[in-house]
Protein backbone atom coordinates (compact mmCIF):
# COMPACT_ATOMS: atom_id res chain seq x y z
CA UNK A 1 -109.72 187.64 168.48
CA UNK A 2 -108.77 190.27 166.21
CA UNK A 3 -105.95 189.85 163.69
CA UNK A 4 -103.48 192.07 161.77
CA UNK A 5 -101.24 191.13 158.55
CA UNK A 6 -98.80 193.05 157.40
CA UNK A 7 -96.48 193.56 153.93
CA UNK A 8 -92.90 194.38 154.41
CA UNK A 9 -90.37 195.75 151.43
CA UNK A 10 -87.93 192.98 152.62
CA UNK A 11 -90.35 190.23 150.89
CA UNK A 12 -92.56 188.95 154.19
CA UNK A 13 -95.60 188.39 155.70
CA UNK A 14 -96.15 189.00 159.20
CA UNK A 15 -99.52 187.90 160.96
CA UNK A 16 -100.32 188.97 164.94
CA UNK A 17 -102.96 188.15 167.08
CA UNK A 18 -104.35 190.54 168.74
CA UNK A 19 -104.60 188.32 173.10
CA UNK A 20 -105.31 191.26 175.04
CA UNK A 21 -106.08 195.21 174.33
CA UNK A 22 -103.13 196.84 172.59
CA UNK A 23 -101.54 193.40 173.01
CA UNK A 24 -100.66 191.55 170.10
CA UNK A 25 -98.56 188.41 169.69
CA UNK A 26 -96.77 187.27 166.30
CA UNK A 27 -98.61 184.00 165.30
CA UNK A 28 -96.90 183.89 161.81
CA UNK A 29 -93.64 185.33 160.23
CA UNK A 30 -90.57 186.12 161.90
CA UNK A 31 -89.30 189.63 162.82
CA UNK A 32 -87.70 191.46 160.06
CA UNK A 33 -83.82 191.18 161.66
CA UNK A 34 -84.59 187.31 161.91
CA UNK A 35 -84.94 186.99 158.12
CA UNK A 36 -82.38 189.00 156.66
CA UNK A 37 -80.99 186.03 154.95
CA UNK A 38 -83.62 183.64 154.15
CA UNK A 39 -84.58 182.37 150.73
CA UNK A 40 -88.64 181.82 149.22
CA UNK A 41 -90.03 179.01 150.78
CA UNK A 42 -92.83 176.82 148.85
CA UNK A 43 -93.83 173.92 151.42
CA UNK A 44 -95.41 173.66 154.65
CA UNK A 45 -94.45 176.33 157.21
CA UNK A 46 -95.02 176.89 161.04
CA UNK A 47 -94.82 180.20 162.63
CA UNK A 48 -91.21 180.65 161.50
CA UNK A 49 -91.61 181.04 158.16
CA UNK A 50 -89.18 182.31 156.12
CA UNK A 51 -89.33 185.25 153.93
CA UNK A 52 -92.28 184.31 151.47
CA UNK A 53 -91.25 186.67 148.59
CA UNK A 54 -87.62 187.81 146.33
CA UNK A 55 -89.28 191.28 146.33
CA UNK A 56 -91.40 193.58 148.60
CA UNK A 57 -94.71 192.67 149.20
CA UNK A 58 -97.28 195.44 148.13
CA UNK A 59 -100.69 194.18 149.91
CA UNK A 60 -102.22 191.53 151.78
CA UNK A 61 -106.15 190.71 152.37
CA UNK A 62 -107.43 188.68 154.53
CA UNK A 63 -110.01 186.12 152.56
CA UNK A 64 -113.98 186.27 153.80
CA UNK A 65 -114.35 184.03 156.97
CA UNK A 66 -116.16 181.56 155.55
CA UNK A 67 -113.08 180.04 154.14
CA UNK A 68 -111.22 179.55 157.24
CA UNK A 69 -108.39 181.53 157.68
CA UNK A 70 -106.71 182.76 154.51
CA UNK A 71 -104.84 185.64 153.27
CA UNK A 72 -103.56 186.48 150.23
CA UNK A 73 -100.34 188.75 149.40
CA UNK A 74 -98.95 190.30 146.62
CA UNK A 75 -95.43 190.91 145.44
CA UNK A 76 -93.37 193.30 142.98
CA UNK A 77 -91.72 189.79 141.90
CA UNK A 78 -94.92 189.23 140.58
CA UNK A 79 -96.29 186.24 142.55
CA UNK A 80 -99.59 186.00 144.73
CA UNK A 81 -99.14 184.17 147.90
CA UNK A 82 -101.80 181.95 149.70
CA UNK A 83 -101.51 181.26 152.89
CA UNK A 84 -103.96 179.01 154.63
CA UNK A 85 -103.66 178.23 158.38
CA UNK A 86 -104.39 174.40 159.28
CA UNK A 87 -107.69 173.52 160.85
CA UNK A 88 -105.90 170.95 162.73
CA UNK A 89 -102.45 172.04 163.09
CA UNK A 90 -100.90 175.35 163.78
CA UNK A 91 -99.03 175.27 160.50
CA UNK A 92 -99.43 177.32 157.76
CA UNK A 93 -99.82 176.00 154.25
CA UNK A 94 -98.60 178.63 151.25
CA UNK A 95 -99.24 178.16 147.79
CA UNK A 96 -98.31 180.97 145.01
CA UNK A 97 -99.69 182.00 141.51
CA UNK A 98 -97.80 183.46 138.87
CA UNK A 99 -99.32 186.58 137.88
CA UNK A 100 -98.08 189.07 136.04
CA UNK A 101 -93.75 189.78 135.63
CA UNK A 102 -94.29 192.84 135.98
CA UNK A 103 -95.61 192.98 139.80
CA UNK A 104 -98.65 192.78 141.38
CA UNK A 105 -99.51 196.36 143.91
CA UNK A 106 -102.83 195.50 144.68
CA UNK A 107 -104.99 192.35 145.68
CA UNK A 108 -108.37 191.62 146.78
CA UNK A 109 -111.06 188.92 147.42
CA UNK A 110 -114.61 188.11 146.27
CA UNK A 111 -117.58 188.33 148.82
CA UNK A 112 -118.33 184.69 149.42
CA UNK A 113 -121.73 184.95 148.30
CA UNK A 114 -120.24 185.50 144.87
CA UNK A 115 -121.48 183.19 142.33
CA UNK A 116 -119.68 181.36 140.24
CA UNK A 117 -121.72 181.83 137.43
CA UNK A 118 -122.99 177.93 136.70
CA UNK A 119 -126.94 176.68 137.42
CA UNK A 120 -127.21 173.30 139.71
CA UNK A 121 -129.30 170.02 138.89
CA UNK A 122 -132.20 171.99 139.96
CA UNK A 123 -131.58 175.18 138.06
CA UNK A 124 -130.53 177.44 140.95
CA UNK A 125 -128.39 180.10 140.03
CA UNK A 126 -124.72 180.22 141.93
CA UNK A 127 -125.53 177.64 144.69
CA UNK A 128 -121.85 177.01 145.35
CA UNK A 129 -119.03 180.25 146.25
CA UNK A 130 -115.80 179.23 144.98
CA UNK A 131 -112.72 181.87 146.28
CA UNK A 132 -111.58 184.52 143.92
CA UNK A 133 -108.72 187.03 144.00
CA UNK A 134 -108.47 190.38 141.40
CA UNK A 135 -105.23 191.75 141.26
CA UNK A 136 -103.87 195.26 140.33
């Protein structure tokens, strides 16, 4: 099914699923009045996941389907997010990156047939897509 992320100013992530038309169903995150207090989290979550960021969260892609489900946000507190849904759980792993102090407003991914710019043992140009994320 269909599935929508969204960035909130209050430093979370929220993730629905869409189960029926104009139906959707929170799969990850917590509503906004549920995490008023919470602190970063960098471990293991399930679908009530505390608030991921200190500052608001500016954008969040979801990563090309060939990597299973991932999404990326960014964050005025200048961290980028992963968050990587378990293949056989329904727990959500989240990872960050350091970028840049200053914030990060923008983020996006690389199509998966992107190369990664090395030859194989048999001289083949970009055999192997490895994920990459730009930010702004």
């Amino acid at each position: 099914g269909s599935l929508l992320a969204s960035a909130s100013f209050d430093g979370s992530i929220l993730i629905h699923r869409e189960t029926s038309p104009r139906e959707w169903t929170l799969i990850y995150g917590q509503p906004p009045s549920a995490n008023a207090s919470s602190a970063p989290s960098n471990q293991n979550a399930s679908s009530s996941t505390q608030t991921l960021h200190e500052s608001s969260v500016n954008d969040v892609s979801f990563a090309p389907h060939e990597y299973g489900l991932v999404l990326a946000g960014c964050s005025s507190d200048g961290k980028v997010s992963i968050l990587t849904h378990g293949e056989d759980s329904n727990d959500w792993i989240v990872e960050y990156i350091q970028d840049n102090a200053m914030g990060v407003n923008s983020i996006s991914w690389a199509p998966f047939t992107a190369y990664d710019g090395t030859m194989n043992d048999s001289g083949d140009e970009g055999a192997k897509s490895q994920m990459r994320l730009v930010t702004g």
